[in-house]
Every structure is written in structure tokens, then in C-alpha cells.
Protein backbone atom coordinates (compact mmCIF):
# COMPACT_ATOMS: atom_id res chain seq x y z
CA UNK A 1 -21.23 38.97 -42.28
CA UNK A 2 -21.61 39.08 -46.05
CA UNK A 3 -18.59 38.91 -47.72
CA UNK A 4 -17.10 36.75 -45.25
CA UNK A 5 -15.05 33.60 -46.58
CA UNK A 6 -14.10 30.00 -45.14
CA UNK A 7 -10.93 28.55 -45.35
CA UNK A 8 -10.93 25.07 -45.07
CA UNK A 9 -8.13 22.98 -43.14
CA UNK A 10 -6.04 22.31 -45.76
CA UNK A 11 -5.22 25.89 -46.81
CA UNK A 12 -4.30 26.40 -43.32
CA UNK A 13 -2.18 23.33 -42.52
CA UNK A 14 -0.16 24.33 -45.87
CA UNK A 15 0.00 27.97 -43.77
CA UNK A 16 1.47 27.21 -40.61
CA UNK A 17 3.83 24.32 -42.00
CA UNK A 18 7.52 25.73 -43.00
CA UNK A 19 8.37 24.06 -46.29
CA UNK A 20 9.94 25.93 -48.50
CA UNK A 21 10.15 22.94 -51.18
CA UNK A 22 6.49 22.90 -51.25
CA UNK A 23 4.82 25.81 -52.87
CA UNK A 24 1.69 25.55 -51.71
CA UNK A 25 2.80 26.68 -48.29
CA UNK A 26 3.97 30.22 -49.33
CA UNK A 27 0.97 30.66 -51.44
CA UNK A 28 -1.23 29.56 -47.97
CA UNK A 29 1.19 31.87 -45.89
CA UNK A 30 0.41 35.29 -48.67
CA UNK A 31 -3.38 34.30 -48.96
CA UNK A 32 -3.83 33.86 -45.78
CA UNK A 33 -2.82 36.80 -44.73
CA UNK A 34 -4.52 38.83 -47.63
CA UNK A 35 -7.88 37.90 -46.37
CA UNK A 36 -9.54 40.01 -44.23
CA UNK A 37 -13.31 38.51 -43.41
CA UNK A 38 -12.40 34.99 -42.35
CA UNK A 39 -14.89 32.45 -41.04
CA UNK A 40 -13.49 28.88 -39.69
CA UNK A 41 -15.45 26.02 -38.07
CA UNK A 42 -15.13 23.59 -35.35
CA UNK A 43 -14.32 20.81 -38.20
CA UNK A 44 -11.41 23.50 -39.60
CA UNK A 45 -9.42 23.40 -35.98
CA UNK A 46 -10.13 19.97 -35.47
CA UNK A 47 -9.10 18.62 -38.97
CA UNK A 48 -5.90 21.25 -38.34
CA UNK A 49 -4.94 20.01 -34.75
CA UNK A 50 -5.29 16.06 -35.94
CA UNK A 51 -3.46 16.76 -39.14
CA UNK A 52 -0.38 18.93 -37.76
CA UNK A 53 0.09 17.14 -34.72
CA UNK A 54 1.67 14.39 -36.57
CA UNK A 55 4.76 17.02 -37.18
CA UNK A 56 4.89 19.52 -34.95
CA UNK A 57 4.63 20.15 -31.00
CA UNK A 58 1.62 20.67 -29.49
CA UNK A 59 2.57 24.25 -28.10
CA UNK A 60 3.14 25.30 -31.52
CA UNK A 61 -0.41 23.67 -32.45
CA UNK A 62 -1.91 25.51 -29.94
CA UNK A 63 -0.43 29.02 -30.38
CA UNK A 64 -1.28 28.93 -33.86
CA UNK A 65 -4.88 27.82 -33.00
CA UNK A 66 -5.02 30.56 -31.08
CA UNK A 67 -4.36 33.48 -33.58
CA UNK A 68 -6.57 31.60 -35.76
CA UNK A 69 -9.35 31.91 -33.39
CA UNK A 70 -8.04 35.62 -32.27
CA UNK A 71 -8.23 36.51 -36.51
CA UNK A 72 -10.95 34.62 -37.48
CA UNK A 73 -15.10 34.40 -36.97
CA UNK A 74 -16.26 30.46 -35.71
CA UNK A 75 -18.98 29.35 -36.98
CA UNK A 76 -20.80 26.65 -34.24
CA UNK A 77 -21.97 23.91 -34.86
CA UNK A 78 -25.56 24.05 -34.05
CA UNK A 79 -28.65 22.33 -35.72
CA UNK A 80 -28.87 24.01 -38.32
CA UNK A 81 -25.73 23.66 -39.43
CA UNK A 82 -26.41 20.17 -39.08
CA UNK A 83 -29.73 19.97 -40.85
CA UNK A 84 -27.87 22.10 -43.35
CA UNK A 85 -25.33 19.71 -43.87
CA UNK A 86 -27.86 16.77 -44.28
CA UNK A 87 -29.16 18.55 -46.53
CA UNK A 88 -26.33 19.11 -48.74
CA UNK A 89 -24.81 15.19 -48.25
CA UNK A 90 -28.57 14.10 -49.54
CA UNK A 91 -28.66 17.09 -52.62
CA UNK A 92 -24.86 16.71 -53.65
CA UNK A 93 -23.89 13.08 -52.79
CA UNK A 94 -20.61 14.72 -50.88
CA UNK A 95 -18.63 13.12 -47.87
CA UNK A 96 -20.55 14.33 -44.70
CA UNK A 97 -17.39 16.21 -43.85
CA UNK A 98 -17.89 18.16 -46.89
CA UNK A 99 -20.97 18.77 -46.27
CA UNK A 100 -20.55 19.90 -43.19
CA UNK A 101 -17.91 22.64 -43.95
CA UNK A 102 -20.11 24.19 -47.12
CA UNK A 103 -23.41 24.31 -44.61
CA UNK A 104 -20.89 26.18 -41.66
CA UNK A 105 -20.12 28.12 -44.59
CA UNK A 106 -23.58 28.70 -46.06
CA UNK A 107 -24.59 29.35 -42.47
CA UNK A 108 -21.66 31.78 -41.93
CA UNK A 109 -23.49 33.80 -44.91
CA UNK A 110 -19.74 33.73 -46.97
CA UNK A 111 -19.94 33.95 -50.21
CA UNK A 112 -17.08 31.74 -50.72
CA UNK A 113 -15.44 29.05 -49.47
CA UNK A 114 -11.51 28.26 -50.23
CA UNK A 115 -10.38 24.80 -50.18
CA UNK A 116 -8.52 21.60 -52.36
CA UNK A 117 -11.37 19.41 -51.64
CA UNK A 118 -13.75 20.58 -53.69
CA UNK A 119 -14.55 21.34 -57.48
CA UNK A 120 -12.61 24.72 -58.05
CA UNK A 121 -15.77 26.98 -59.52
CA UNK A 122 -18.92 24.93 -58.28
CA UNK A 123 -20.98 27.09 -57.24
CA UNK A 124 -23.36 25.27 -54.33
CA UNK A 125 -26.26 27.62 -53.75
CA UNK A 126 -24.41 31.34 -53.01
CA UNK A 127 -21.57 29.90 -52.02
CA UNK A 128 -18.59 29.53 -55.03
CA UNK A 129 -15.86 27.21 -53.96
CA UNK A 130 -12.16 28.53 -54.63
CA UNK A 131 -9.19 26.27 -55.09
CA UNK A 132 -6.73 29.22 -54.09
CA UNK A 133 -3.66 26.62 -55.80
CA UNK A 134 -6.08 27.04 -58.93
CA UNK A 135 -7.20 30.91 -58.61
């Protein structure tokens, strides 16, 4: 799916959280719902259930998992995801969980990949990484 983008857990934890004194979650809810080719991994719902699950009730963790995965592509995690992401830990020096979300993404064919966690412009191979707080 060329074209396709990831969103990374932290865009959509700022999504689904109502705080109106933070503006990061309107800008999450808007872009969010502007996108129309979105790719998420296993890593995005897990980091999203472990993260919101502090706050909020599970049935509202899970309903909103679910229109994620109703809205959105998964990428598996398969081997070569996996040898993708060793590669990229060994190339890049990032966290393995970085890694691991620019290979699904790589792997996914996006072309980019929208999260806080990384440098807002790097381009890693095809993929250009978007700090939508920054854009």
C-alpha cells in the first residue's frame, strides 16, 4: 500500500484521551481523522492498551481498539519485520522498540511514519518521520 502511513502510540493515546487543557489531544483527534491510509502494529495497540489503561476503563480501551483495528491496516509481526528491525537497532543505534515500529513501517511500504519519538525530518531509508506537534 504505497502511500500508506504509521501512527505511532503516542499520537493515538493523545487521540482517544479527552483533555481539553492539553493541545496535543485535539491536534491527535483532527489528524487522526484526516488520514486516510493508516498502518498500525502489534507494538502500536500494545504500547496504547498499557499506556491508557492507567486512566481509563478497559471497555473504553477496548472499543477504541477496535475502531482502530476496523480503520486501520496491521502490520504483523513476522521475521522480517524482525530481521528488519535488527537491522535498523544495529545501523541507527535506536531503542529496539524504535526499531521495531520504523521496520513494521518500512515493511508496511509507508512512506511515512508519524510519531514524538523520533527526529522530526529524518529520513530512515524511504521512510520520513513526522512529528505531527512539529508539522
Amino acid at each position: 500500500m504505497s502511500g500508506a502511513e504509521l501512527i505511532d502510540s503516542n499520537i493515538w493515546i493523545y487521540d482517544h484521551q479527552d483533555a481539553p487543557d492539553d493541545p496535543r489531544s485535539a491536534l491527535a483527534w483532527a489528524f487522526v481523522r484526516r488520514e486516510t491510509h493508516i498502518v498500525i502494529s502489534a507494538q502500536v495497540v500494545a504500547e496504547y492498551f498499557n499506556i491508557v489503561r492507567r486512566k481509563d476503563e478497559e471497555e473504553r480501551i477496548l472499543r477504541n481498539i477496535a475502531r482502530m483495528l476496523r480503520r486501520c491496516r496491521v502490520q504483523p509481526l513476522d521475521s522480517a519485520v524482525i530481521q528488519r528491525t535488527l537491522a535498523i537497532r544495529k545501523r541507527y543505534g535506536f531503542s529496539i522498540w524504535d526499531s521495531q515500529i520504523v521496520a513494521a513501517a518500512l515493511e508496511a511500504d509507508c512512506r511515512r511514519l508519524y510519531t514524538e519519538d523520533l527526529q522530526h525530518g529524518q529520513v530512515i531509508e524511504t521512510l520520513e518521520i513526522i512529528d505531527p506537534f512539529k508539522a
